[in-house]
PDB file of N, CA and C in Angstrom:
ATOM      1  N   UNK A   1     -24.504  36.598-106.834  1.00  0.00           N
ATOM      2  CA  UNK A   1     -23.353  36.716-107.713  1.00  0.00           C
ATOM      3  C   UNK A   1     -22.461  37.879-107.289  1.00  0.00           C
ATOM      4  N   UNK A   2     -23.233  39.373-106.769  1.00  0.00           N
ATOM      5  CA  UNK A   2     -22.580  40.082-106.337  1.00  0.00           C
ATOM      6  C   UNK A   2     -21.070  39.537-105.394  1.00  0.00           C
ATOM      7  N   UNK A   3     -22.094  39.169-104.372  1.00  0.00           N
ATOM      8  CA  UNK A   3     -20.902  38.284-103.083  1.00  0.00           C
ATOM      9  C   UNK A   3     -20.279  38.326-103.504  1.00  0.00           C
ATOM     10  N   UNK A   4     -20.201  37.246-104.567  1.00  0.00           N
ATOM     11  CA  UNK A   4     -19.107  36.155-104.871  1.00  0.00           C
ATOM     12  C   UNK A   4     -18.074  37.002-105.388  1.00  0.00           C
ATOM     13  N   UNK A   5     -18.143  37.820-106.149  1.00  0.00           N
ATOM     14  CA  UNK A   5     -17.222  39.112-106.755  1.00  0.00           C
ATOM     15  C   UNK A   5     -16.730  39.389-105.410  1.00  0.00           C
ATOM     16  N   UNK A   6     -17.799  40.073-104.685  1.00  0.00           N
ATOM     17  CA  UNK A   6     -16.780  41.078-103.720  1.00  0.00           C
ATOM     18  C   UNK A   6     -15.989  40.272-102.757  1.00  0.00           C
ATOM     19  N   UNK A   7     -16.210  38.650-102.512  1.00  0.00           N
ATOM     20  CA  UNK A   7     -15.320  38.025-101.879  1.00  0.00           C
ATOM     21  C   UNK A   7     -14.039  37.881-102.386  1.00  0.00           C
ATOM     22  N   UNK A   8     -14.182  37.293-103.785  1.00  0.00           N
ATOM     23  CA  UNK A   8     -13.545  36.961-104.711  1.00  0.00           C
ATOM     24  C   UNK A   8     -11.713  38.014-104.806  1.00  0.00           C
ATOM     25  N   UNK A   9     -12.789  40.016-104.388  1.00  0.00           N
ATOM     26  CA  UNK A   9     -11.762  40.655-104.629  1.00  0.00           C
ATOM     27  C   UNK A   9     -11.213  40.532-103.023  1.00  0.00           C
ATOM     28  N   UNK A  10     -11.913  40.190-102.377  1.00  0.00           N
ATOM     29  CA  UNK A  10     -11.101  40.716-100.682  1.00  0.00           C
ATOM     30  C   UNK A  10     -10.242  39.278-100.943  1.00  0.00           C
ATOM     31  N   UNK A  11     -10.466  38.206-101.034  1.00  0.00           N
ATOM     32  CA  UNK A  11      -9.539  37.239-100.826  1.00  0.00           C
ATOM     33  C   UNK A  11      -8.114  37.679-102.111  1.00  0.00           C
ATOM     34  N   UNK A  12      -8.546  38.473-103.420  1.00  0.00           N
ATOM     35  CA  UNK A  12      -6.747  38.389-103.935  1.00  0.00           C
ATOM     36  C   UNK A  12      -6.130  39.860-103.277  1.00  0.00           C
ATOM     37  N   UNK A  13      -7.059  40.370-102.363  1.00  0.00           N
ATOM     38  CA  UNK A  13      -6.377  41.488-101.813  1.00  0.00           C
ATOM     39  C   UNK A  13      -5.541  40.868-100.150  1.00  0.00           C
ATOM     40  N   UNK A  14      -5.761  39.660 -99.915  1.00  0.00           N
ATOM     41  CA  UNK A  14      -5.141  39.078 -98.929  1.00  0.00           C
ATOM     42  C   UNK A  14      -4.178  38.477 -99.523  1.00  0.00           C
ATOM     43  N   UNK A  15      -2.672  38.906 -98.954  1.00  0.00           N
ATOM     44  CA  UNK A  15      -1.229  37.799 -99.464  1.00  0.00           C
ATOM     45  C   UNK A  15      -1.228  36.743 -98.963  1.00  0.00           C
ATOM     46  N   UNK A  16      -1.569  36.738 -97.646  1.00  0.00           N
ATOM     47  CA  UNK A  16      -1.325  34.887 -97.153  1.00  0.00           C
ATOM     48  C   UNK A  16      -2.599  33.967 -97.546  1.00  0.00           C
ATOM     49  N   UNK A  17      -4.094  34.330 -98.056  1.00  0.00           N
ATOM     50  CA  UNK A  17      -4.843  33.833 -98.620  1.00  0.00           C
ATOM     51  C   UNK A  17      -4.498  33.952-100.054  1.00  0.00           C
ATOM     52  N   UNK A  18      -4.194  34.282-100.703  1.00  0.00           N
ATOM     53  CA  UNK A  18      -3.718  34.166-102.063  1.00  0.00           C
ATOM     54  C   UNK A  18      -2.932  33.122-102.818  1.00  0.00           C
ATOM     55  N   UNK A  19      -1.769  32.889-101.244  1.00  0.00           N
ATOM     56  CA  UNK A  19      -0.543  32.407-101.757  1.00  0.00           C
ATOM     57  C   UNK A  19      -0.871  30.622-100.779  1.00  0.00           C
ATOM     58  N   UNK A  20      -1.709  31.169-100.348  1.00  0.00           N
ATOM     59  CA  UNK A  20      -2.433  29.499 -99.975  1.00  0.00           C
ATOM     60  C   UNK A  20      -2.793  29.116-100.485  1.00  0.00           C
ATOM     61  N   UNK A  21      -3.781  29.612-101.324  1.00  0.00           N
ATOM     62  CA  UNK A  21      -4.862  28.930-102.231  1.00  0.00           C
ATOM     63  C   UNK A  21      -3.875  28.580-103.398  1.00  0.00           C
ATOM     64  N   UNK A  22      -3.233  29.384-103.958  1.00  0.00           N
ATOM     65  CA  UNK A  22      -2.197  29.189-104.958  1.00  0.00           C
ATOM     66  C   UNK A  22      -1.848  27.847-104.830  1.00  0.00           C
ATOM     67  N   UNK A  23      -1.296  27.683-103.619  1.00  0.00           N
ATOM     68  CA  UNK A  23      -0.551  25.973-103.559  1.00  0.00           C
ATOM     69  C   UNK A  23      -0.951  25.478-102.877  1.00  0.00           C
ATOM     70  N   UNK A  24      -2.072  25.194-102.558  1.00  0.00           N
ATOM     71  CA  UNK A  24      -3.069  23.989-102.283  1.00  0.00           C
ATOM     72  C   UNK A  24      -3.988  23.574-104.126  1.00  0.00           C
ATOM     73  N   UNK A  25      -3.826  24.797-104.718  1.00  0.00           N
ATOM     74  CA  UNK A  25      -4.359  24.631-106.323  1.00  0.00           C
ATOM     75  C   UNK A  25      -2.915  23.546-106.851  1.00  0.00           C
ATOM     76  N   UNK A  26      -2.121  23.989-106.254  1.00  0.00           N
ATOM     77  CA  UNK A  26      -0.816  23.378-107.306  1.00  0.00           C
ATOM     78  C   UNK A  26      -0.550  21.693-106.500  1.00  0.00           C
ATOM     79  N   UNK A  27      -0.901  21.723-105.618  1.00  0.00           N
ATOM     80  CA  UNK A  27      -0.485  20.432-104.678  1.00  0.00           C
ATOM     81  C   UNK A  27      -1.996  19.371-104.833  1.00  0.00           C
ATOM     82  N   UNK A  28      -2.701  19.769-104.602  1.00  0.00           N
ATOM     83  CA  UNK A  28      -4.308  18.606-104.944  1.00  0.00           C
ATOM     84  C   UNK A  28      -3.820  17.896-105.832  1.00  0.00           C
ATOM     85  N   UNK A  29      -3.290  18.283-107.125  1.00  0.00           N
ATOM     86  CA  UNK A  29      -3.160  17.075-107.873  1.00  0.00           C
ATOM     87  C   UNK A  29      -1.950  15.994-107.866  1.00  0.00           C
ATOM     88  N   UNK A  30      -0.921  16.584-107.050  1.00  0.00           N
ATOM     89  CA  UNK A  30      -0.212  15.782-106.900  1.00  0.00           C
ATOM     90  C   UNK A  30      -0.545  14.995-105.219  1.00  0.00           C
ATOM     91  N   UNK A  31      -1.328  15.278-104.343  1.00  0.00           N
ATOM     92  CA  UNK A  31      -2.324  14.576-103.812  1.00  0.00           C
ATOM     93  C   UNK A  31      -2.831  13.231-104.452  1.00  0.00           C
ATOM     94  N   UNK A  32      -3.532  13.650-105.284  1.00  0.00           N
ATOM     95  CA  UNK A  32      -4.055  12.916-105.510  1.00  0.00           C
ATOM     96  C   UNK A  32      -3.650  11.747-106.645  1.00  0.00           C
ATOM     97  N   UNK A  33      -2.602  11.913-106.623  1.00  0.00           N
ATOM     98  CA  UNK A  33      -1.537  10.727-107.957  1.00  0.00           C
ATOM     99  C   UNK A  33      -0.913  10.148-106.810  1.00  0.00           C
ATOM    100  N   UNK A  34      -0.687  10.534-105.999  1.00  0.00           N
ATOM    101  CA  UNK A  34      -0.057   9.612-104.528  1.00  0.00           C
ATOM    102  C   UNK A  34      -1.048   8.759-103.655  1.00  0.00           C
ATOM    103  N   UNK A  35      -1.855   9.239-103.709  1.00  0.00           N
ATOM    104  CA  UNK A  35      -3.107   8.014-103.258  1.00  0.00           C
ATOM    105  C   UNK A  35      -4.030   7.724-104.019  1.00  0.00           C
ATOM    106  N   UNK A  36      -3.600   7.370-105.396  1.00  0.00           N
ATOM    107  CA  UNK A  36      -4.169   6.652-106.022  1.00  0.00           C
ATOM    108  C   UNK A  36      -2.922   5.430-106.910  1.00  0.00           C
ATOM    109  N   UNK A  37      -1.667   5.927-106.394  1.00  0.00           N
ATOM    110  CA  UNK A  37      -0.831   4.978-106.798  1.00  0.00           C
ATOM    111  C   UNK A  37      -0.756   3.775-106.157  1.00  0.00           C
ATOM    112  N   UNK A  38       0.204   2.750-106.788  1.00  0.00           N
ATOM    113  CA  UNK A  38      -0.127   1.520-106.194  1.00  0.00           C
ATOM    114  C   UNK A  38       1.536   1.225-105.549  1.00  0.00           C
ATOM    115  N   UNK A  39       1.494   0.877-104.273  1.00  0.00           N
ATOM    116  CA  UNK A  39       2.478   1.115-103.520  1.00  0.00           C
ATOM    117  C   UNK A  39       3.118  -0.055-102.709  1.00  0.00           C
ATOM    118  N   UNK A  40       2.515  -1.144-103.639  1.00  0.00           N
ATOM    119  CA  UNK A  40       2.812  -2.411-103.129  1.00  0.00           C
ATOM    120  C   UNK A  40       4.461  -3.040-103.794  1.00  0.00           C
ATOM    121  N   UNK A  41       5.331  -2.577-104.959  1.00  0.00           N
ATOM    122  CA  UNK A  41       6.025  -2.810-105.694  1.00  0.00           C
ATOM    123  C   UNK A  41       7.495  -1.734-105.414  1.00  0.00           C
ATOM    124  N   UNK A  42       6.815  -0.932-104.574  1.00  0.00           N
ATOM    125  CA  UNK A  42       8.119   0.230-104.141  1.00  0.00           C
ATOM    126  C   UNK A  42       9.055  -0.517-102.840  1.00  0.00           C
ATOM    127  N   UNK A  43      10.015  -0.074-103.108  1.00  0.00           N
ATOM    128  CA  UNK A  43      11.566  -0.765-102.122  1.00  0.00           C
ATOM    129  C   UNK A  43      11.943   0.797-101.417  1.00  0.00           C
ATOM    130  N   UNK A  44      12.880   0.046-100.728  1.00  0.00           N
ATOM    131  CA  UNK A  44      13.439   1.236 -99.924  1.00  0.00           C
ATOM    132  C   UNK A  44      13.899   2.194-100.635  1.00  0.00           C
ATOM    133  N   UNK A  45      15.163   1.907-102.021  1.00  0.00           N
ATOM    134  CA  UNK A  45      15.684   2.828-102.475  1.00  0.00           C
ATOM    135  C   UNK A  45      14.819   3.451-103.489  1.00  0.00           C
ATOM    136  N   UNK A  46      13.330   2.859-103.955  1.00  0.00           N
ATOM    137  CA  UNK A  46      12.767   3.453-104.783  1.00  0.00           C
ATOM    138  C   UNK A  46      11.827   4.776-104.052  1.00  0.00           C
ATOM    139  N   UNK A  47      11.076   4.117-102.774  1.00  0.00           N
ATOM    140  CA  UNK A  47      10.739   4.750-102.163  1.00  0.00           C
ATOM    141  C   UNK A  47      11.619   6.224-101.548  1.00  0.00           C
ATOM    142  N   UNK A  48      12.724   6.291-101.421  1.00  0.00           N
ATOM    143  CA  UNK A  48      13.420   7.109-100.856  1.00  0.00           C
ATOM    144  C   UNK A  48      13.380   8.317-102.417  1.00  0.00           C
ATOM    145  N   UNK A  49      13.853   7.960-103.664  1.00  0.00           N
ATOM    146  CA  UNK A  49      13.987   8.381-104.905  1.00  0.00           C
ATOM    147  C   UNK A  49      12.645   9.336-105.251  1.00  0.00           C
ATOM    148  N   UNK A  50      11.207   8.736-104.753  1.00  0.00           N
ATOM    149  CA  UNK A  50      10.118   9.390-104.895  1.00  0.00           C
ATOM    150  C   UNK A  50      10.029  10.140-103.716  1.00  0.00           C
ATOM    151  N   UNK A  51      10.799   9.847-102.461  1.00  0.00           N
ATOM    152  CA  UNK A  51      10.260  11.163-101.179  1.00  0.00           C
ATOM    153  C   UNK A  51      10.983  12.206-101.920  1.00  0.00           C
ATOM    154  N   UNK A  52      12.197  12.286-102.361  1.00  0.00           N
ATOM    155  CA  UNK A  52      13.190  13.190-102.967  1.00  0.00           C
ATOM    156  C   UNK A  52      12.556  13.850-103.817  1.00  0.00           C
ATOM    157  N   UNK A  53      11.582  13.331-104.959  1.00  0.00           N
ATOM    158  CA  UNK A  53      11.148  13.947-105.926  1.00  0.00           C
ATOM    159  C   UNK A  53       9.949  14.802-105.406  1.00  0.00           C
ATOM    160  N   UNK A  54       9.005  13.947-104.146  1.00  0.00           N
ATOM    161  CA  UNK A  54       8.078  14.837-103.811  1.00  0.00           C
ATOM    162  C   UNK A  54       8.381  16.417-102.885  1.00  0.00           C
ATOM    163  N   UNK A  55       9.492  16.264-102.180  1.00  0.00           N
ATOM    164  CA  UNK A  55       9.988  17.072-101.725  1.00  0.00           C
ATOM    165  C   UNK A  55      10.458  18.434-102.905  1.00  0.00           C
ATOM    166  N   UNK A  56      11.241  17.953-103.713  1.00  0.00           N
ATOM    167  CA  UNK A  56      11.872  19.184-104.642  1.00  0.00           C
ATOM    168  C   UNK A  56      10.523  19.744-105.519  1.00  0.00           C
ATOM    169  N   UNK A  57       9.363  18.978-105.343  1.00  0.00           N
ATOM    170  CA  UNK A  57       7.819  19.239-106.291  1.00  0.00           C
ATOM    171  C   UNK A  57       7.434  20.224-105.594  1.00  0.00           C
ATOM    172  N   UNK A  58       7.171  20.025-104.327  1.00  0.00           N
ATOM    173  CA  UNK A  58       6.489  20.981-102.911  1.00  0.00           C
ATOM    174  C   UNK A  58       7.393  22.002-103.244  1.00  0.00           C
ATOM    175  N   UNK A  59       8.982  22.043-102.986  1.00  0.00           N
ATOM    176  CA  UNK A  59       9.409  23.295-102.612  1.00  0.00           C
ATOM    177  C   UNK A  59       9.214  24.110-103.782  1.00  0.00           C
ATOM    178  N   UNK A  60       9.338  23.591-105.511  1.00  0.00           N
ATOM    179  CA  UNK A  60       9.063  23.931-106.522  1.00  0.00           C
ATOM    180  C   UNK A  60       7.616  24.880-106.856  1.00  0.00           C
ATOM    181  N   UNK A  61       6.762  24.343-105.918  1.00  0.00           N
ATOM    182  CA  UNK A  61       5.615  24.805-106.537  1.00  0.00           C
ATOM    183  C   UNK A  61       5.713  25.692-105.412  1.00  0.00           C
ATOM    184  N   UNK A  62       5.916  25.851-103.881  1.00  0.00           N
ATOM    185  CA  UNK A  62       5.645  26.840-103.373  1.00  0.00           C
ATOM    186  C   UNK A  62       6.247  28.426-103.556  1.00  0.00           C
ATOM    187  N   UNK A  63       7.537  28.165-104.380  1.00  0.00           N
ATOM    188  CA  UNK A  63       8.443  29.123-104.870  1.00  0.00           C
ATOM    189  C   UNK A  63       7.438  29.300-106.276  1.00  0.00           C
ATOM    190  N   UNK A  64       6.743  28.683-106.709  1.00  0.00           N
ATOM    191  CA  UNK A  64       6.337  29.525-107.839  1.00  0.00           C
ATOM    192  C   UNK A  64       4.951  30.326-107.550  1.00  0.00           C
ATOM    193  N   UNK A  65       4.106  29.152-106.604  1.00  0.00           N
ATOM    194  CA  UNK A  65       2.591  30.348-105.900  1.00  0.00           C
ATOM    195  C   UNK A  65       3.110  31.683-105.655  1.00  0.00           C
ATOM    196  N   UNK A  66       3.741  31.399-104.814  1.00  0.00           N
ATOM    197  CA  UNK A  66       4.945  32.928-103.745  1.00  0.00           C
ATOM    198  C   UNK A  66       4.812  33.659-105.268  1.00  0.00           C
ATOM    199  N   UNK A  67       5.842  33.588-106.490  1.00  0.00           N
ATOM    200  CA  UNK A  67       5.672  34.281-107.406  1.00  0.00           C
ATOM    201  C   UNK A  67       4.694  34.810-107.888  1.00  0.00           C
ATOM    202  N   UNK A  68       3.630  33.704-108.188  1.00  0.00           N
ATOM    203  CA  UNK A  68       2.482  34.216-109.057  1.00  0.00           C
ATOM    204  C   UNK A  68       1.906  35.077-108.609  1.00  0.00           C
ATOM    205  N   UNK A  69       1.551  34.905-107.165  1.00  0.00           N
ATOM    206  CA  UNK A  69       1.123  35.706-106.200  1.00  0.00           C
ATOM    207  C   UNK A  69       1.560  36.588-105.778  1.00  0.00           C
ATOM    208  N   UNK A  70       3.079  37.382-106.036  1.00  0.00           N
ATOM    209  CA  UNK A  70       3.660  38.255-106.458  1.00  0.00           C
ATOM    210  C   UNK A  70       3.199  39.167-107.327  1.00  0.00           C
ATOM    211  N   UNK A  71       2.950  38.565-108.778  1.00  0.00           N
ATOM    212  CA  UNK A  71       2.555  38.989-109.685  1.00  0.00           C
ATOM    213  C   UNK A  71       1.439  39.470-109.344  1.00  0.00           C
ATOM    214  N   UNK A  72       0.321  38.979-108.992  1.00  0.00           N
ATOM    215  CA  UNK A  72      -1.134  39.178-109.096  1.00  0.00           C
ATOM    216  C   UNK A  72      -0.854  40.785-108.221  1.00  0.00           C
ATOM    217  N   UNK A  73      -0.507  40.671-106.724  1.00  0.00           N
ATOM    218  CA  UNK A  73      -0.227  41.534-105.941  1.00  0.00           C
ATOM    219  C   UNK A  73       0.108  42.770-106.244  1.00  0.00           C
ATOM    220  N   UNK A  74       1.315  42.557-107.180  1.00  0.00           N
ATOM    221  CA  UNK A  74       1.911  44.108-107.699  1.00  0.00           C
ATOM    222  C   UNK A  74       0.870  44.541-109.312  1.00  0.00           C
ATOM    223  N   UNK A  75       0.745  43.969-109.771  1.00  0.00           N
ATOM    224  CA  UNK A  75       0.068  43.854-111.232  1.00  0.00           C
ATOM    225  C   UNK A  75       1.071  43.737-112.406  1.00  0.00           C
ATOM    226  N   UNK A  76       0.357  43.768-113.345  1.00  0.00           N
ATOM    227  CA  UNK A  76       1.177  43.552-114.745  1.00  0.00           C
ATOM    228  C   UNK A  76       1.915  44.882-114.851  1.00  0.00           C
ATOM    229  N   UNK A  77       3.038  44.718-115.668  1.00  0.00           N
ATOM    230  CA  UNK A  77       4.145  46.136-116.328  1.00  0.00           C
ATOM    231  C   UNK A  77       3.227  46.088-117.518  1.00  0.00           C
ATOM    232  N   UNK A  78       2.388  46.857-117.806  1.00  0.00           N
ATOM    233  CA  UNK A  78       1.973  46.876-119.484  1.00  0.00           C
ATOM    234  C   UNK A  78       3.169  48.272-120.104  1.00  0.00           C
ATOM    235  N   UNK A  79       3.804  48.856-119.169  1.00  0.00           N
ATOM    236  CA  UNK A  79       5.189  50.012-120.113  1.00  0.00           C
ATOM    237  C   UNK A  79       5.749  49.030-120.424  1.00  0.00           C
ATOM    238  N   UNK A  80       5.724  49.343-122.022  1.00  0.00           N
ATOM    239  CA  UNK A  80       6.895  48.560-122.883  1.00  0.00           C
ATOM    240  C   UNK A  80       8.017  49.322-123.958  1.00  0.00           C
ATOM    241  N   UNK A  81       7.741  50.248-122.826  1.00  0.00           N
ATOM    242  CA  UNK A  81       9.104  51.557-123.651  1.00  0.00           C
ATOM    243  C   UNK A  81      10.876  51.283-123.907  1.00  0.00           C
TER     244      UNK A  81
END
């Protein structure tokens, strides 16, 4: 159990492991709603409508890991003067 702590802290003390894991956490599930959809009923222009949406999802979530992982990095403001 020790380990697992002291890994636990070296990996949020790494930024590019942090902010990976971040959005591979945020992307698995939308993984996995894409291959489990049924893709026999999609057309060109529908298909094109969902690359669009998956695209603005990705860039969405990687701009928010980047943040969170921001956050974690610097820590909380608890001054509330």
């Amino acid at each position: 159990m020790n380990r697992l702590v002291m890994k636990l802290r070296q990996v949020v003390h790494q930024p590019k492991a942090l902010r990976s894991g971040l959005q591979l956490l945020f992307v698995i599930p939308l993984v996995i709603i894409l291959l489990t959809a049924n893709w026999a009923n999609v057309t060109l222009a529908s298909g094109m409508i969902i690359l669009v949406m998956i695209v603005s999802l990705l860039v969405g979530l990687h701009k928010l890991a980047n943040q969170i992982a921001a956050v974690i990095e610097k820590g909380a403001d608890n001054n509330f003067e």
